[in-house]
Protein backbone atom coordinates (compact mmCIF):
# COMPACT_ATOMS: atom_id res chain seq x y z
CA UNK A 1 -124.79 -0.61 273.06
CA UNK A 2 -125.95 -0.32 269.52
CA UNK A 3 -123.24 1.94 268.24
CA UNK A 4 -120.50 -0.42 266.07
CA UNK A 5 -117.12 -0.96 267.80
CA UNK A 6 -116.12 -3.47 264.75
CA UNK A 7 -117.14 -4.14 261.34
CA UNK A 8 -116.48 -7.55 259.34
CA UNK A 9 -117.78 -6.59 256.24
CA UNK A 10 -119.17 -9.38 253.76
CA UNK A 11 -120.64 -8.87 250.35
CA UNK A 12 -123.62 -10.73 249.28
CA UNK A 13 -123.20 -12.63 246.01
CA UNK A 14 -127.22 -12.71 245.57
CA UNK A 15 -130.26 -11.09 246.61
CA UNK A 16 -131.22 -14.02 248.57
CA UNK A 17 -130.35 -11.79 251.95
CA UNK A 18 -132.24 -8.40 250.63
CA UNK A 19 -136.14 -10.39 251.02
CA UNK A 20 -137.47 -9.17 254.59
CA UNK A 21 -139.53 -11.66 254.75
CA UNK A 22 -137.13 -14.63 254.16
CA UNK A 23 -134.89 -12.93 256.75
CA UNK A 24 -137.86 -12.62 259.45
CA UNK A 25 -138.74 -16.05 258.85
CA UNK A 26 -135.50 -17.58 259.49
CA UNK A 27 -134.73 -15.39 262.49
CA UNK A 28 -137.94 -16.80 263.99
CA UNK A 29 -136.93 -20.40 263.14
CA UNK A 30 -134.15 -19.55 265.62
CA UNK A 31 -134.84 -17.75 268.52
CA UNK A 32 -132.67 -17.94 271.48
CA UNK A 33 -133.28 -20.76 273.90
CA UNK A 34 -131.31 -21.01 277.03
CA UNK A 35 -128.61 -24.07 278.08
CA UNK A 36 -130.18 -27.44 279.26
CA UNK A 37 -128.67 -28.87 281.46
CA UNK A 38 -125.76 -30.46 279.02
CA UNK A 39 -125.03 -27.66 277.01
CA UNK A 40 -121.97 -25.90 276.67
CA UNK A 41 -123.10 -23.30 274.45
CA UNK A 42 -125.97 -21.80 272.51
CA UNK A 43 -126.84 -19.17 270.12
CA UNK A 44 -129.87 -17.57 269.07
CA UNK A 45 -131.92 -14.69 267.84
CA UNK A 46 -133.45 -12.10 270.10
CA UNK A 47 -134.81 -8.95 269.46
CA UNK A 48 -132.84 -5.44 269.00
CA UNK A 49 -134.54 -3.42 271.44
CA UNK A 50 -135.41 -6.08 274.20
CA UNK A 51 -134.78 -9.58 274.94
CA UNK A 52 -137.48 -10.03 276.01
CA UNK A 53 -139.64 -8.93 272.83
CA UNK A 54 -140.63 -12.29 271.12
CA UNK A 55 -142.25 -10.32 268.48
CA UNK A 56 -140.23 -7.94 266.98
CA UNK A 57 -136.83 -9.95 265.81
CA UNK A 58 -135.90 -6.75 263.05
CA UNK A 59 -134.99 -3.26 262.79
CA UNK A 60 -135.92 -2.25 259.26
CA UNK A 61 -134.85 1.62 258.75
CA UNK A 62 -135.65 2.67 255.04
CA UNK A 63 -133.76 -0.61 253.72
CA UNK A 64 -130.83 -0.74 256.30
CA UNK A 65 -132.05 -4.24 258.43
CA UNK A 66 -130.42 -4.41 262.55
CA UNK A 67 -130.65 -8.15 263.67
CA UNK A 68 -129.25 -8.88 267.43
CA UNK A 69 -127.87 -12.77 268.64
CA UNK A 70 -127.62 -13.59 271.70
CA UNK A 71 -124.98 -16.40 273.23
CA UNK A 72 -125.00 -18.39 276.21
CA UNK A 73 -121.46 -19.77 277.41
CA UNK A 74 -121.11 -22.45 280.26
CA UNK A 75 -118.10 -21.46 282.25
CA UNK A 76 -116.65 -24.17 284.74
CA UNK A 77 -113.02 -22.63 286.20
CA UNK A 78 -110.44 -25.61 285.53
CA UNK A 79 -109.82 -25.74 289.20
CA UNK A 80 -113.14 -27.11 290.17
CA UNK A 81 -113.13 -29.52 287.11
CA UNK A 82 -109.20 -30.75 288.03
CA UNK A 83 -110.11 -30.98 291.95
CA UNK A 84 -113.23 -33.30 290.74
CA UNK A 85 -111.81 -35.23 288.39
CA UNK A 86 -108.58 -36.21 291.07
CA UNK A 87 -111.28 -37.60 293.39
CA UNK A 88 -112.96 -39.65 290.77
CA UNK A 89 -109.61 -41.07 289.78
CA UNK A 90 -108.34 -41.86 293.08
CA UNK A 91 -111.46 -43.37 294.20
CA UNK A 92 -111.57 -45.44 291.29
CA UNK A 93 -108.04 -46.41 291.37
CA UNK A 94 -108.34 -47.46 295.41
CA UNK A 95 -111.29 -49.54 294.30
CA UNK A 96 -109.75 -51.10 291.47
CA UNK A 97 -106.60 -51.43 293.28
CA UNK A 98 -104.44 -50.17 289.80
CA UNK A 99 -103.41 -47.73 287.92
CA UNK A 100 -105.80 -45.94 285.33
CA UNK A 101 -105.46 -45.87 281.66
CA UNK A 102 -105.27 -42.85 279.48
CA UNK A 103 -108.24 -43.87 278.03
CA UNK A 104 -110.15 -44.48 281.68
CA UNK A 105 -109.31 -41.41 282.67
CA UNK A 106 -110.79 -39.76 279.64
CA UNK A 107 -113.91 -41.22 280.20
CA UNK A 108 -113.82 -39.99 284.08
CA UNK A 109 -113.16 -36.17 282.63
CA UNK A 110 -116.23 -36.49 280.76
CA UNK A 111 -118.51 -38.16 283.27
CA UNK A 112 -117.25 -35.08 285.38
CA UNK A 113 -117.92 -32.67 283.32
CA UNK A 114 -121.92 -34.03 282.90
CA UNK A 115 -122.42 -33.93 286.62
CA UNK A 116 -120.65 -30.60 287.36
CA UNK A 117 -122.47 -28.62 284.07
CA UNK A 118 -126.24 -28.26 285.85
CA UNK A 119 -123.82 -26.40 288.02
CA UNK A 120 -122.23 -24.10 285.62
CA UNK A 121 -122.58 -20.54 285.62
CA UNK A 122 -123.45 -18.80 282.39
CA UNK A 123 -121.66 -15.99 280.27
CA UNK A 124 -123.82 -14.21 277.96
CA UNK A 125 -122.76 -12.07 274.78
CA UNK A 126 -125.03 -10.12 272.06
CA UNK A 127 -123.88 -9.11 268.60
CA UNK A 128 -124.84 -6.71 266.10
CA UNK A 129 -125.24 -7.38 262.65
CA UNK A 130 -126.45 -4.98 259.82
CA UNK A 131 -128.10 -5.64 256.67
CA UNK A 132 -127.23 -3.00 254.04
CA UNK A 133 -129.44 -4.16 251.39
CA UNK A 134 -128.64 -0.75 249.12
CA UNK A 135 -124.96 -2.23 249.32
CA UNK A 136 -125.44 -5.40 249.16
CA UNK A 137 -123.64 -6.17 252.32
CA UNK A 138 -123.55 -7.67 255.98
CA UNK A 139 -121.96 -6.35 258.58
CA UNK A 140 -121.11 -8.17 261.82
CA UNK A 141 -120.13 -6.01 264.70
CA UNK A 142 -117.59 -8.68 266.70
CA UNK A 143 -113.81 -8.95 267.04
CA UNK A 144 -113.15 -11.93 264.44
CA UNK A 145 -113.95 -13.43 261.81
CA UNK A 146 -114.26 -16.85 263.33
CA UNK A 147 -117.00 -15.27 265.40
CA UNK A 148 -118.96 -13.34 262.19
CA UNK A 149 -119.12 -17.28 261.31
CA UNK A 150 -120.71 -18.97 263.89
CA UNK A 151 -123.50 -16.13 263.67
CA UNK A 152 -123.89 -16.42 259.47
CA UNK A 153 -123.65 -19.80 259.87
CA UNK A 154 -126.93 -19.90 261.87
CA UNK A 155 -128.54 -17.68 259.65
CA UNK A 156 -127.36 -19.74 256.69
CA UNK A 157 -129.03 -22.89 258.01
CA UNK A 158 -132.71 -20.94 258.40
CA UNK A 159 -132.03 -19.65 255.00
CA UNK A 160 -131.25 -22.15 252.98
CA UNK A 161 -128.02 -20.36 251.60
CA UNK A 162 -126.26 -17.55 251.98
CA UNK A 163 -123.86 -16.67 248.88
CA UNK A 164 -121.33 -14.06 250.85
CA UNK A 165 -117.47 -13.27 250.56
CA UNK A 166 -115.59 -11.10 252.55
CA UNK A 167 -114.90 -7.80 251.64
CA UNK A 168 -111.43 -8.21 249.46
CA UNK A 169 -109.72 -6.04 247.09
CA UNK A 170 -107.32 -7.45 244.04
CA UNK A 171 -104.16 -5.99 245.49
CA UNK A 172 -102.90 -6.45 249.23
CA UNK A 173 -103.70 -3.95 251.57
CA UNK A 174 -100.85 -3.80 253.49
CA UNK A 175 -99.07 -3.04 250.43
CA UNK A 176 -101.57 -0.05 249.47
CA UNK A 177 -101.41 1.10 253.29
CA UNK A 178 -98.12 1.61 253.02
CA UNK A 179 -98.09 3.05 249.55
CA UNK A 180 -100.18 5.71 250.70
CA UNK A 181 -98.43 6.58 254.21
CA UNK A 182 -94.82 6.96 252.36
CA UNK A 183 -96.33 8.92 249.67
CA UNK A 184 -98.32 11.26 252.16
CA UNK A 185 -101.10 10.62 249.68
CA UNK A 186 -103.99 13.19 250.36
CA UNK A 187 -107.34 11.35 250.10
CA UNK A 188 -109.66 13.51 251.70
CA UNK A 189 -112.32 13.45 253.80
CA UNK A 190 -109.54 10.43 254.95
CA UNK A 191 -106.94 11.28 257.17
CA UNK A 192 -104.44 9.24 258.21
CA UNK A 193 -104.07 8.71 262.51
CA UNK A 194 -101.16 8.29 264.68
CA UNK A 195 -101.38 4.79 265.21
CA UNK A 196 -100.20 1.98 262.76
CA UNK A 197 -98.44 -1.15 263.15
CA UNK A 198 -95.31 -2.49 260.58
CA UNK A 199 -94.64 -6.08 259.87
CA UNK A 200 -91.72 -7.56 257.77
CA UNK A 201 -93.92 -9.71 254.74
CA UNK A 202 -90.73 -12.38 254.59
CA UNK A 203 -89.79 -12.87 257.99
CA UNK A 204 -93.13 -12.36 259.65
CA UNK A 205 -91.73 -11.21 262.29
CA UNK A 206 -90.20 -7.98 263.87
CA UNK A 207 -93.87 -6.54 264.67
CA UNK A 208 -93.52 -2.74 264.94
CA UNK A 209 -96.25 -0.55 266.55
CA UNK A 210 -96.68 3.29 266.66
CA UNK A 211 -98.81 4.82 268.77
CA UNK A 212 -99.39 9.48 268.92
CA UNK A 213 -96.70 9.19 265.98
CA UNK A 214 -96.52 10.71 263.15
CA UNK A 215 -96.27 7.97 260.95
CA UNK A 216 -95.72 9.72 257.80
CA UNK A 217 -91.99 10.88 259.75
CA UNK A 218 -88.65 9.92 258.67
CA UNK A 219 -88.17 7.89 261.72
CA UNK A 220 -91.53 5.60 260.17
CA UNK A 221 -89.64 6.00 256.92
CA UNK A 222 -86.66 4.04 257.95
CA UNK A 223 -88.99 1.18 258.53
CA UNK A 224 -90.04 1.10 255.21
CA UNK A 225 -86.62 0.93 253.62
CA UNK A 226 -85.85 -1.72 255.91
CA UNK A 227 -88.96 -3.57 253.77
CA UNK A 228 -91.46 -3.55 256.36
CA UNK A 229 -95.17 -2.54 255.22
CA UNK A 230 -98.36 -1.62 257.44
CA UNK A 231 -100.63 -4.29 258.51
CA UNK A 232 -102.76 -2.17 260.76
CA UNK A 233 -103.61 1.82 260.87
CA UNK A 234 -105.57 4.27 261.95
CA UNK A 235 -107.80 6.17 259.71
CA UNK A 236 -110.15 9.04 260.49
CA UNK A 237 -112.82 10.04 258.78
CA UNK A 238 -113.39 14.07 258.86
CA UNK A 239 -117.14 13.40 258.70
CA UNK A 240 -117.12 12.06 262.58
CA UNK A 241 -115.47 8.64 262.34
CA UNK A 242 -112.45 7.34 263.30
CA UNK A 243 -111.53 3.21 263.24
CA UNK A 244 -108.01 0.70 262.69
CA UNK A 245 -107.80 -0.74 259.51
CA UNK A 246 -106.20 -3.81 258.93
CA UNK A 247 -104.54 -5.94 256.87
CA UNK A 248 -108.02 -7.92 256.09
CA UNK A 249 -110.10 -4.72 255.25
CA UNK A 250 -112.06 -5.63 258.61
CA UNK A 251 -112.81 -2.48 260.65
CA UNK A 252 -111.84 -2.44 264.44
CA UNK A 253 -111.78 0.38 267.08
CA UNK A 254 -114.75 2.43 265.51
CA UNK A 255 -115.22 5.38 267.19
CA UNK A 256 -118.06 8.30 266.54
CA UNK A 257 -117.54 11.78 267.04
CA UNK A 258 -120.03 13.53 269.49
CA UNK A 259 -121.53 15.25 267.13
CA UNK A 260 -123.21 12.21 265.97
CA UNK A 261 -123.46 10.56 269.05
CA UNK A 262 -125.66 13.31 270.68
CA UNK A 263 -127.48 13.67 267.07
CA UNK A 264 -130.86 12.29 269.02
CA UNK A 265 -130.20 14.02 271.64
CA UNK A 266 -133.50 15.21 272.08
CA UNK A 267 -135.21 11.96 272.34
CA UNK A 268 -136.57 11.19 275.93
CA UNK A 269 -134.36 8.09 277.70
CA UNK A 270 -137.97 6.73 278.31
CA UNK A 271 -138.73 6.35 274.61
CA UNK A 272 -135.89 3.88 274.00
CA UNK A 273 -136.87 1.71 270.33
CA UNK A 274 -137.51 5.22 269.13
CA UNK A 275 -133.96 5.93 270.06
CA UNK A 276 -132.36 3.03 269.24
CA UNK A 277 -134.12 3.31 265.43
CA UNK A 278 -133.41 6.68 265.66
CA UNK A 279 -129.31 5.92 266.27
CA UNK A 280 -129.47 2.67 263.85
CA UNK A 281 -130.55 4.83 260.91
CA UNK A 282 -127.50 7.32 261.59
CA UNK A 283 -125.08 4.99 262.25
CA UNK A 284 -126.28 2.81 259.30
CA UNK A 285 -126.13 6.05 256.52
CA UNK A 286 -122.80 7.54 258.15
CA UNK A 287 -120.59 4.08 258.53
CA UNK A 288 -122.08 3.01 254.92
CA UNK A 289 -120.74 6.11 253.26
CA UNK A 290 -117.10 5.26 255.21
CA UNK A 291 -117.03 2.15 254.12
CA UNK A 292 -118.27 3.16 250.29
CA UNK A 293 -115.48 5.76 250.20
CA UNK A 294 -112.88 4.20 251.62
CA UNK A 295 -113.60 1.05 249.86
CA UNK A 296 -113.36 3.51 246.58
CA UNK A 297 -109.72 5.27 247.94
CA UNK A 298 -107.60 2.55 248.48
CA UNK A 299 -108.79 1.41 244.83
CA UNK A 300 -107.07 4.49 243.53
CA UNK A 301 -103.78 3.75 245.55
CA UNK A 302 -101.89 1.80 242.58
């Protein structure tokens, strides 16, 4: 589904990212090839609207770019690899008539796990990410940051380079969060949600989360005396978007009112690139002017 559950947001140092052509290139340079027979896992680029279009590897919607990865993942349960690596042991014990070696057995574990990988079944993922090239920025729609890597890092190779930081802000954000929850700040069209979680910055421990709270109560204020400050909350958007914040400026939990779900409506289910263009563009302008504004707000927060 196109619409964004996450967002890691990463600014681009250069314009290096913003040439179409350059980015078409290197997405070609790295299409998506299935597992041989050895492979554990691989990555590659497919198109947005089908995988099976080999021709059309970009979105471009008046300067906001939609790319697509796909990953293959060899799953064998540990069972089936413990069970087969007992046998190979014992048998080669009985015929050795001794005891393995650490090392011996090593080598067994990965002599099993050649034969039994033709055998593997396959888990397959696809991620999201959006070039905003009037923001300078790339957005990765996946849970963690460790996984926004693995996907730049292919498009990095392709590229050449790929001068990016993470979204960041000079003060920290758990310290703004809670500036502006204890306050009751107003920061409209931002509203703060019922959900946030508290974390002691010294101890690192004694995690606290709130869920249909008001969090702006004097039960959530006791917290705060007690030094604890927000790593996590939930922020809506009055413009149709609601999404967690945390402590790393990374976006989770987006969610999109109706209102701009059903915006394309009227588009037939049998015309589906128009309507996934159609979405992109309106998913690309609304989340870009969140992420502008709130990027702006909790600069004010001193």
């Amino acid at each position: 589904m196109l619409w964004f559950k996450n967002a890691i947001i990463y600014q681009l140092n250069s314009d290096t990212l913003l040439n179409k052509d350059a980015i078409e290139k290197a997405l070609k340079s790295h299409p998506f090839t299935p597992c041989g027979n050895l492979d554990t896992t691989k990555m590659g680029w497919v198109s947005p609207y089908h995988d099976n279009n080999q021709d059309d590897l970009l979105v471009d919607m008046q300067g906001h770019l939609l790319l697509r990865i796909k990953k293959e993942t060899k799953i064998l349960p540990a069972p089936v690899i413990k069970q087969a690596l007992l046998e190979k042991i014992d048998k080669q014990e009985q015929a050795l008539s001794r005891k393995l070696s650490k090392n011996e057995k090593a080598t067994l574990k990965d002599e099993v796990m050649i034969d039994l990988m033709p055998r593997a079944f396959s888990k397959y993922n696809h991620y999201w990410l959006w070039i905003d090239t009037h923001n300078k920025r790339i957005i990765v729609d996946c849970s963690s940051f460790k996984q926004a890597e693995d996907i730049l890092a292919i498009l990095r190779k392709e590229l050449g380079s790929l001068a990016l930081t993470p979204l960041s802000i000079d003060k920290p954000l758990e310290q703004i969060m809670t500036t502006w929850v204890k306050e009751n700040l107003n920061f409209p069209p931002f509203v703060l949600g019922d959900q946030a979680e508290l974390k002691d910055p010294l101890e690192g421990n004694g995690i606290i989360s709130c869920k249909n709270q008001d969090i702006t109560s004097d039960e959530m204020r006791i917290h705060f005396d007690l030094g604890k400050w927000i790593t996590k909350i939930k922020i809506i958007d009055e413009r149709g978007i609601s999404f967690i914040i945390n402590s790393d400026l990374t976006f989770k939990r987006i969610k999109f009112d109706a209102i701009i779900l059903d915006e394309n409506e009227d588009i037939g289910s049998d015309e589906f690139d128009k309507k996934l263009e159609a979405d992109f563009f309106i998913m690309a302008n609304t989340l870009a002017n969140t992420i502008n504004d709130f990027y702006l707000t909790i600069n004010k927060i001193i």
